[in-house]
C-alpha atoms as a PDB file:
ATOM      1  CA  UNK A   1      54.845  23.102  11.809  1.00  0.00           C
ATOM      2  CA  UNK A   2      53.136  22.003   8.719  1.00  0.00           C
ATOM      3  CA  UNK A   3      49.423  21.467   8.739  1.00  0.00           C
ATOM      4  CA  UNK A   4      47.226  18.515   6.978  1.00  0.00           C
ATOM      5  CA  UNK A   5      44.999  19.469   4.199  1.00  0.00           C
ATOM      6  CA  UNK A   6      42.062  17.067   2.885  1.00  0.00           C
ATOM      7  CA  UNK A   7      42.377  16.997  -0.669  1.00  0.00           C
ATOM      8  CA  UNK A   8      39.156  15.017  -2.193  1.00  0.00           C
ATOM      9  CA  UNK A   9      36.632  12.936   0.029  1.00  0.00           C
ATOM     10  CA  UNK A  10      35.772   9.345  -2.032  1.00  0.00           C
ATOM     11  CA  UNK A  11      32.250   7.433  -1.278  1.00  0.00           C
ATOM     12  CA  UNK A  12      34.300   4.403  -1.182  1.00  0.00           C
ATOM     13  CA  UNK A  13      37.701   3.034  -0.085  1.00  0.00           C
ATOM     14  CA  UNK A  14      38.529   1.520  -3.157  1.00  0.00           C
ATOM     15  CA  UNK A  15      38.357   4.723  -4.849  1.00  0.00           C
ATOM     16  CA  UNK A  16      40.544   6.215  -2.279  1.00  0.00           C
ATOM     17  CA  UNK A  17      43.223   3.478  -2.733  1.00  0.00           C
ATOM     18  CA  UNK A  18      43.292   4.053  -6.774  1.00  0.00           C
ATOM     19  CA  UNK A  19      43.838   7.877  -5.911  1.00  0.00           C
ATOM     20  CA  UNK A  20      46.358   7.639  -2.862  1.00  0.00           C
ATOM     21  CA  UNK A  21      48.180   4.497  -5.286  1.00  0.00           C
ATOM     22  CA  UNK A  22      48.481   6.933  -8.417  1.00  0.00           C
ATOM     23  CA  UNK A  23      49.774   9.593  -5.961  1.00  0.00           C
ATOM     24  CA  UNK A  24      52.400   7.620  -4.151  1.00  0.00           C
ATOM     25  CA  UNK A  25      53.793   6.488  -7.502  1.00  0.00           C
ATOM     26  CA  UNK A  26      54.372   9.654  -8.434  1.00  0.00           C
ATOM     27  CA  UNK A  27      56.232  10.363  -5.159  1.00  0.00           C
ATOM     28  CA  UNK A  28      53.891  13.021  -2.729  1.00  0.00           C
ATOM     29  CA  UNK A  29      53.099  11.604   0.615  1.00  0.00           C
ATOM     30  CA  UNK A  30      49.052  10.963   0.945  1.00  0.00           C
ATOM     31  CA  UNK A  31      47.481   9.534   3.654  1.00  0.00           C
ATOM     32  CA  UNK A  32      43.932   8.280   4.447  1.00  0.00           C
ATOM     33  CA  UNK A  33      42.936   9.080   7.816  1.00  0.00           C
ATOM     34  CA  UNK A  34      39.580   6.933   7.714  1.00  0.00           C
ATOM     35  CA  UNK A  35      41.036   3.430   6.487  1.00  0.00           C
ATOM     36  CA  UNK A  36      40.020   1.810   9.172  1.00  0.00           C
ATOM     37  CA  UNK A  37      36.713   2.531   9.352  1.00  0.00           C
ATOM     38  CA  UNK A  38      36.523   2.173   5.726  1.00  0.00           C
ATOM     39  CA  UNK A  39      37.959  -1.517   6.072  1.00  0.00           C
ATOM     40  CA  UNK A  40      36.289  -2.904   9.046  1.00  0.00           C
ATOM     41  CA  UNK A  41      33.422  -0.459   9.887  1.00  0.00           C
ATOM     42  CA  UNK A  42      32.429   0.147   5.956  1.00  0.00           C
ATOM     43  CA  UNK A  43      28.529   1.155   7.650  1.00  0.00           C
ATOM     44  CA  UNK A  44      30.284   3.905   9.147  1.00  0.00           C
ATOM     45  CA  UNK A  45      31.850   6.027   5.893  1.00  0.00           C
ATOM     46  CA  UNK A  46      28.230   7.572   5.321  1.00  0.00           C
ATOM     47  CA  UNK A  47      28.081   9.471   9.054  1.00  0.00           C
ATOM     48  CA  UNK A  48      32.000   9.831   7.990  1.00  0.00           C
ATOM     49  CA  UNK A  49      31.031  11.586   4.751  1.00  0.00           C
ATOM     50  CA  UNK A  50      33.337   9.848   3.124  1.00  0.00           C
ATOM     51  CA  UNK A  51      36.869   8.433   3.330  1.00  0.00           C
ATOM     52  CA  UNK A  52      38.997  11.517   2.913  1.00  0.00           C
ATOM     53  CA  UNK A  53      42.480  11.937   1.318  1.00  0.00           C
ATOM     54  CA  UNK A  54      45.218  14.207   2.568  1.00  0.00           C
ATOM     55  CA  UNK A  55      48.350  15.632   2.759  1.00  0.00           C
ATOM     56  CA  UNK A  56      50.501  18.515   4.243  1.00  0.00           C
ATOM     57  CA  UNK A  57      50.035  21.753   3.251  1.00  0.00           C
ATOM     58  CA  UNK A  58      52.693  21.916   0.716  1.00  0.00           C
ATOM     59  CA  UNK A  59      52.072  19.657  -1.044  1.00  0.00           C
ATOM     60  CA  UNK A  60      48.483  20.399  -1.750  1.00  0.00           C
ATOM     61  CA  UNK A  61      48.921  21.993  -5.656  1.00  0.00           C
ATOM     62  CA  UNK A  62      50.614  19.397  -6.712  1.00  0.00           C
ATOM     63  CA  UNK A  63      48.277  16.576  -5.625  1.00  0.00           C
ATOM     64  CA  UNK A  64      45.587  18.484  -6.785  1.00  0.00           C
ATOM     65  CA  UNK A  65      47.464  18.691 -10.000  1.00  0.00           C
ATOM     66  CA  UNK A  66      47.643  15.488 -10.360  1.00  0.00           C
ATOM     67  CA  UNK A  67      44.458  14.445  -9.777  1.00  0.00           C
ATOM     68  CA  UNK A  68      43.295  16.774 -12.461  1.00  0.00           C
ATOM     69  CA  UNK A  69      44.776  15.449 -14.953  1.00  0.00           C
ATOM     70  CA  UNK A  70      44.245  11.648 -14.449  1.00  0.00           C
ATOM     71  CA  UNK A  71      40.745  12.743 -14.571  1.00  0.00           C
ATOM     72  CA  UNK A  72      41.059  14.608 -17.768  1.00  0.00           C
ATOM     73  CA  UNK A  73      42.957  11.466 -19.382  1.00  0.00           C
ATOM     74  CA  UNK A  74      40.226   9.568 -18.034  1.00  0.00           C
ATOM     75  CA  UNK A  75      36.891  11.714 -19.473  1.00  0.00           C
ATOM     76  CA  UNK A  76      38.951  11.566 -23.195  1.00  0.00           C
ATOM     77  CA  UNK A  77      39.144   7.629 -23.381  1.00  0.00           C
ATOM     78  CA  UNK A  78      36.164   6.305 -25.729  1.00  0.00           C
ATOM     79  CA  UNK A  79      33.294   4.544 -24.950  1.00  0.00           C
ATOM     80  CA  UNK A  80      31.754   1.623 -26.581  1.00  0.00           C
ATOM     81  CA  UNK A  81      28.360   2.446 -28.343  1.00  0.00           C
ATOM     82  CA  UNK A  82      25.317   0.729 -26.746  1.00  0.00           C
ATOM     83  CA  UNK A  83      25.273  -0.779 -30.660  1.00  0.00           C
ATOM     84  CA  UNK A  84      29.038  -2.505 -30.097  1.00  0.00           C
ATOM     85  CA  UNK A  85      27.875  -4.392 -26.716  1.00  0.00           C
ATOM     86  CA  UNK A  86      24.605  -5.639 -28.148  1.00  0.00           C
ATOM     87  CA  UNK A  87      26.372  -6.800 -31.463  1.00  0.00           C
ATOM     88  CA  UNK A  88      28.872  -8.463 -29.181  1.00  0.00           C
ATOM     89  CA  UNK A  89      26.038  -9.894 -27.119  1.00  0.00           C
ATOM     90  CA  UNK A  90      24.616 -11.514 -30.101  1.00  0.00           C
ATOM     91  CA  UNK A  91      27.493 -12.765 -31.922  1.00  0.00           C
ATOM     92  CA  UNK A  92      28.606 -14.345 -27.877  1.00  0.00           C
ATOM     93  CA  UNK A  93      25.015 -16.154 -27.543  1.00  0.00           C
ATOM     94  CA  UNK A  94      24.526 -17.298 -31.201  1.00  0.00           C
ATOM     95  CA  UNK A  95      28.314 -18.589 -31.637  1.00  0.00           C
ATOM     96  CA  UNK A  96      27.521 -21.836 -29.941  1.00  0.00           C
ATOM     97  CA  UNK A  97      30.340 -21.049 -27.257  1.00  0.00           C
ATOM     98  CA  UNK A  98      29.594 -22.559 -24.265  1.00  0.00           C
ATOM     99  CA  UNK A  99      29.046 -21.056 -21.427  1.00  0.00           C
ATOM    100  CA  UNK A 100      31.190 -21.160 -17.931  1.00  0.00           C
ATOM    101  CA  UNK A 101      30.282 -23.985 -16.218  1.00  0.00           C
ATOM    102  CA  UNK A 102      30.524 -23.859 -12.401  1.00  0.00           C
ATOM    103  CA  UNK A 103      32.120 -27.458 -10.732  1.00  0.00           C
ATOM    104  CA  UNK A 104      31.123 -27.958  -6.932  1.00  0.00           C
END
């Protein structure tokens, strides 16, 4: 008999889906035991501590594997300067684009 193991608790669902959407694409069964509460009782994933994600037993290296390495790829992608957004600001609000208009 195989037993679950949580691998990572996420603060939101959202998160939870990005992680348990990378892993099935890369073929390991992950579940999240707490989606419902996460969907329709969202007050209730603080006193959950979380909505966790999990697996079986065997499959635990490998997800957490995984999930190392999208992280890794993640902390090496670059970041835009605070200088780059403020230039990008300025040249946006002096341009003479209009803005979005919303139409009731």
């Amino acid at each position: 008999m195989t037993s679950i193991v949580t691998i990572r608790t996420y603060s939101t669902y959202a998160e939870a889906m990005v992680a348990k959407s990378y892993l099935v694409a890369h073929g390991v069964c992950v579940f999240l035991p707490d989606w419902y509460h996460a969907t329709n009782a969202w007050h209730l994933i603080t006193a959950l501590q979380g909505v966790r994600l999990c697996t079986v037993a065997s499959e635990a290296a490998d997800v957490r594997e995984l999930l190392s390495t999208v992280k890794n790829e993640a902390s090496s992608q670059r970041r835009l300067p605070i200088s780059e957004v403020m230039l990008a600001a300025v040249v946006y609000l002096f341009s003479g684009i209009p803005h979005p208009v919303r139409r009731r």
